[in-house]
N, C-alpha and C. Protein backbone atom coordinates (compact mmCIF):
# COMPACT_ATOMS: atom_id res chain seq x y z
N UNK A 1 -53.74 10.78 -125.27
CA UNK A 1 -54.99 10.51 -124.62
C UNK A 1 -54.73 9.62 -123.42
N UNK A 2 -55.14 9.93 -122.12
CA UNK A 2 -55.16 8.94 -121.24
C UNK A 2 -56.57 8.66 -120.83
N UNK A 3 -56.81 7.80 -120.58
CA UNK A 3 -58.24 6.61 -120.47
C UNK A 3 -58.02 6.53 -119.01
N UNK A 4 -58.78 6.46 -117.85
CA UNK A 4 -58.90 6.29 -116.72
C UNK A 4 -60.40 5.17 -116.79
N UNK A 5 -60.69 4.59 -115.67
CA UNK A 5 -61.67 3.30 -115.15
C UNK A 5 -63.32 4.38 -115.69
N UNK A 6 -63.50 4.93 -116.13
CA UNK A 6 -64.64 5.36 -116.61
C UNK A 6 -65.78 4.68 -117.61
N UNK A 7 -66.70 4.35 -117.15
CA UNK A 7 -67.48 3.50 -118.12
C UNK A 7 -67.64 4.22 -119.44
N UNK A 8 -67.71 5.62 -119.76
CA UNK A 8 -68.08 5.98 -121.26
C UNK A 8 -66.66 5.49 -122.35
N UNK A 9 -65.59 5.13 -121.48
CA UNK A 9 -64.48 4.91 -122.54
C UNK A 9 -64.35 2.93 -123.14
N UNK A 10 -65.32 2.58 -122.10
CA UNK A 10 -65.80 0.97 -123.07
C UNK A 10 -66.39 1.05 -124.41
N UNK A 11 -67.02 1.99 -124.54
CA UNK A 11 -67.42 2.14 -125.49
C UNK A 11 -67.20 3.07 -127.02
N UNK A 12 -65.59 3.64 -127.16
CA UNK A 12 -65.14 4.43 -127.93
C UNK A 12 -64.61 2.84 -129.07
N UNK A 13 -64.56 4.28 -130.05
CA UNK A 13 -64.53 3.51 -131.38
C UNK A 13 -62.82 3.78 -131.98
N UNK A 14 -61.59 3.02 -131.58
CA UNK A 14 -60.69 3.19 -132.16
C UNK A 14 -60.27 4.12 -132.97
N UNK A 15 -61.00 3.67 -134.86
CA UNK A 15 -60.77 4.25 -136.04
C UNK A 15 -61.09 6.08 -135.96
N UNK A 16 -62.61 6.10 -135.42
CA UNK A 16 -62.91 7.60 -135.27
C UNK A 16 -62.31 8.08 -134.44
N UNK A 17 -62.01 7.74 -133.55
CA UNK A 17 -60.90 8.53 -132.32
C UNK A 17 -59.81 9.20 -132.73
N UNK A 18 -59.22 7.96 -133.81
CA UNK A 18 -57.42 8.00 -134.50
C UNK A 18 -58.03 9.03 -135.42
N UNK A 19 -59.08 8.99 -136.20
CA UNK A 19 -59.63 10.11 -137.42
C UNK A 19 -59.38 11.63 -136.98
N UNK A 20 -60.03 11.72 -135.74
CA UNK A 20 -61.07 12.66 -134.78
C UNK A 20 -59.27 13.93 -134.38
N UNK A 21 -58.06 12.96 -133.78
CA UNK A 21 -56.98 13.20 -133.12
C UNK A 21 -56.27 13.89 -134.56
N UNK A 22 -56.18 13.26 -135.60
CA UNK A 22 -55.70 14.01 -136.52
C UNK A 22 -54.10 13.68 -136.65
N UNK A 23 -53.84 12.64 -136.12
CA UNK A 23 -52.54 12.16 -135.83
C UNK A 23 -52.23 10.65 -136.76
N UNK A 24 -51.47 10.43 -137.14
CA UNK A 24 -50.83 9.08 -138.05
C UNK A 24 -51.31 7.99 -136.41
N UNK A 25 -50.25 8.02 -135.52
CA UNK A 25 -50.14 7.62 -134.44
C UNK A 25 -50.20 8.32 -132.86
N UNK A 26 -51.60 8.54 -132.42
CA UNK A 26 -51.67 9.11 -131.94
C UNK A 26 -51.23 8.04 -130.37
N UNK A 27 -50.87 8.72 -129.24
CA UNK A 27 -50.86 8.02 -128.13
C UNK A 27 -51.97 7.54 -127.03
N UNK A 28 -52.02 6.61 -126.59
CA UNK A 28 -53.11 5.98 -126.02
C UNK A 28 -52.31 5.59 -124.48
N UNK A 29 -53.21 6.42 -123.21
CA UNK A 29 -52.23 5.58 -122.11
C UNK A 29 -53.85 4.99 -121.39
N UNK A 30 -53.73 4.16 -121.44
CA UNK A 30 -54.62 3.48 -120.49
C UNK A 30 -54.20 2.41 -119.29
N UNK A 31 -54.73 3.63 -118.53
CA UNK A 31 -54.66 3.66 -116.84
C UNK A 31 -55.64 2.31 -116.10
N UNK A 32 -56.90 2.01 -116.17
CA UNK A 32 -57.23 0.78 -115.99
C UNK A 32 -57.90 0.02 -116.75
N UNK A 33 -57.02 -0.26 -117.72
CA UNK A 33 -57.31 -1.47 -118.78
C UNK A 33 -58.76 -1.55 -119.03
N UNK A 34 -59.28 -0.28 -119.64
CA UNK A 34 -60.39 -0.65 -119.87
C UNK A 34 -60.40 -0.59 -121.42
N UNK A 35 -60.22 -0.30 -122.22
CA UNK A 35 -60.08 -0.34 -123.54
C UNK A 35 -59.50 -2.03 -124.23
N UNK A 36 -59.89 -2.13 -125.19
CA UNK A 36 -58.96 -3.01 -125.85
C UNK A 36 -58.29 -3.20 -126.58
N UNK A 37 -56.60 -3.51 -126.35
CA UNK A 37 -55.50 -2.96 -126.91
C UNK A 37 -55.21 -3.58 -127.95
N UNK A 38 -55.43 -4.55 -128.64
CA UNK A 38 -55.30 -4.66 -129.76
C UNK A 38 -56.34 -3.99 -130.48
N UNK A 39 -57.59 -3.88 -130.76
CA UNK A 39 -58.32 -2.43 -131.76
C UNK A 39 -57.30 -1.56 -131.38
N UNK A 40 -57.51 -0.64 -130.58
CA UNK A 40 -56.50 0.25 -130.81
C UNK A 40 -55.03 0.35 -131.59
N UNK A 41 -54.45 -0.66 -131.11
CA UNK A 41 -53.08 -1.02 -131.98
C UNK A 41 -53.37 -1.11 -133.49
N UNK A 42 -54.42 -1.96 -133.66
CA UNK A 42 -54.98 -2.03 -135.42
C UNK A 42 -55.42 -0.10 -135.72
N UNK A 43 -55.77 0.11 -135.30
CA UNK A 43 -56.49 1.94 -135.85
C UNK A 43 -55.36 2.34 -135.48
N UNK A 44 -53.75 1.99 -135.23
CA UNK A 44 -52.55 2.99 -135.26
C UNK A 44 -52.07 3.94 -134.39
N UNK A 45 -52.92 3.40 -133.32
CA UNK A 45 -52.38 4.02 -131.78
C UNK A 45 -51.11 3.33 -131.06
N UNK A 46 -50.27 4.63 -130.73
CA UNK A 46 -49.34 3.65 -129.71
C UNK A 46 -49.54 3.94 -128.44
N UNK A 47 -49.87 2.34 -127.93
CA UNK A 47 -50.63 1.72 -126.82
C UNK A 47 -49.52 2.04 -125.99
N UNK A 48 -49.97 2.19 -124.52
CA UNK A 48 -49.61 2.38 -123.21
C UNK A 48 -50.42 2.47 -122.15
N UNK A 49 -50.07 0.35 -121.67
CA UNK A 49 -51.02 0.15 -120.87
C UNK A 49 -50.10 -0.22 -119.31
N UNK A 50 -50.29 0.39 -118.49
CA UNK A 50 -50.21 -0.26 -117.00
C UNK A 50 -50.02 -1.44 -116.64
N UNK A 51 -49.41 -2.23 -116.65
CA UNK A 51 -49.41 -3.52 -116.37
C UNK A 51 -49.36 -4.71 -117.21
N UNK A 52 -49.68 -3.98 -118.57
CA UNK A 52 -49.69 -5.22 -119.94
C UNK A 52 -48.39 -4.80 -121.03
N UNK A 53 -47.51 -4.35 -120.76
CA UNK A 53 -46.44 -4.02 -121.39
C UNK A 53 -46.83 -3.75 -122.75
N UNK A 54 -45.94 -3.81 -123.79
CA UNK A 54 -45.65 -3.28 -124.85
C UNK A 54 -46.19 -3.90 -125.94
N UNK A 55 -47.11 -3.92 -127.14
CA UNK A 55 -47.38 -4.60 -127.82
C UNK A 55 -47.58 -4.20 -129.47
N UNK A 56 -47.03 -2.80 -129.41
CA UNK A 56 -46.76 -1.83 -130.11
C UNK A 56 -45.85 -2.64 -131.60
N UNK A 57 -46.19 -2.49 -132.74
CA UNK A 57 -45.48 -2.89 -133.86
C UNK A 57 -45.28 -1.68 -134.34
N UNK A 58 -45.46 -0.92 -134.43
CA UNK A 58 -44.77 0.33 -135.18
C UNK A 58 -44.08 1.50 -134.40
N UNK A 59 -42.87 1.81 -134.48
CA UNK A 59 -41.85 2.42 -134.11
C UNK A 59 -42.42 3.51 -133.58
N UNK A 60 -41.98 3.68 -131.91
CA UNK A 60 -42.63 5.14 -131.06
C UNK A 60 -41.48 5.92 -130.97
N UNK A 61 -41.90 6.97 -131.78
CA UNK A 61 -40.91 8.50 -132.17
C UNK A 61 -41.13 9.42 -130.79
């Protein structure tokens, strides 16, 4: 999934997203930091953000 500066993506819900994707760890690239990367990291996304490096605890296959 990549996230671009769009206001409807302030408002997504981590857990149902990760549900929705159907993936253990699905990928998350967010392009202008609009999301917030720790929820995401907790619902088991591996984060990939632009400018905020790596904050990822579980191993990217």
């Amino acid at each position: 999934m990549i996230f671009a500066g769009h206001r409807q993506y302030y408002s997504l819900y981590p857990r149902q997203l990760q549900e929705l994707s159907g993936q253990t760890h699905p990928v998350i690239v967010n392009c202008s930091n609009v999301v917030e990367l720790d929820a995401f990291i907790d619902a088991g996304f591996v984060y990939k953000g632009i400018g905020r490096g790596d904050k990822n605890c579980h191993e990217v296959k």
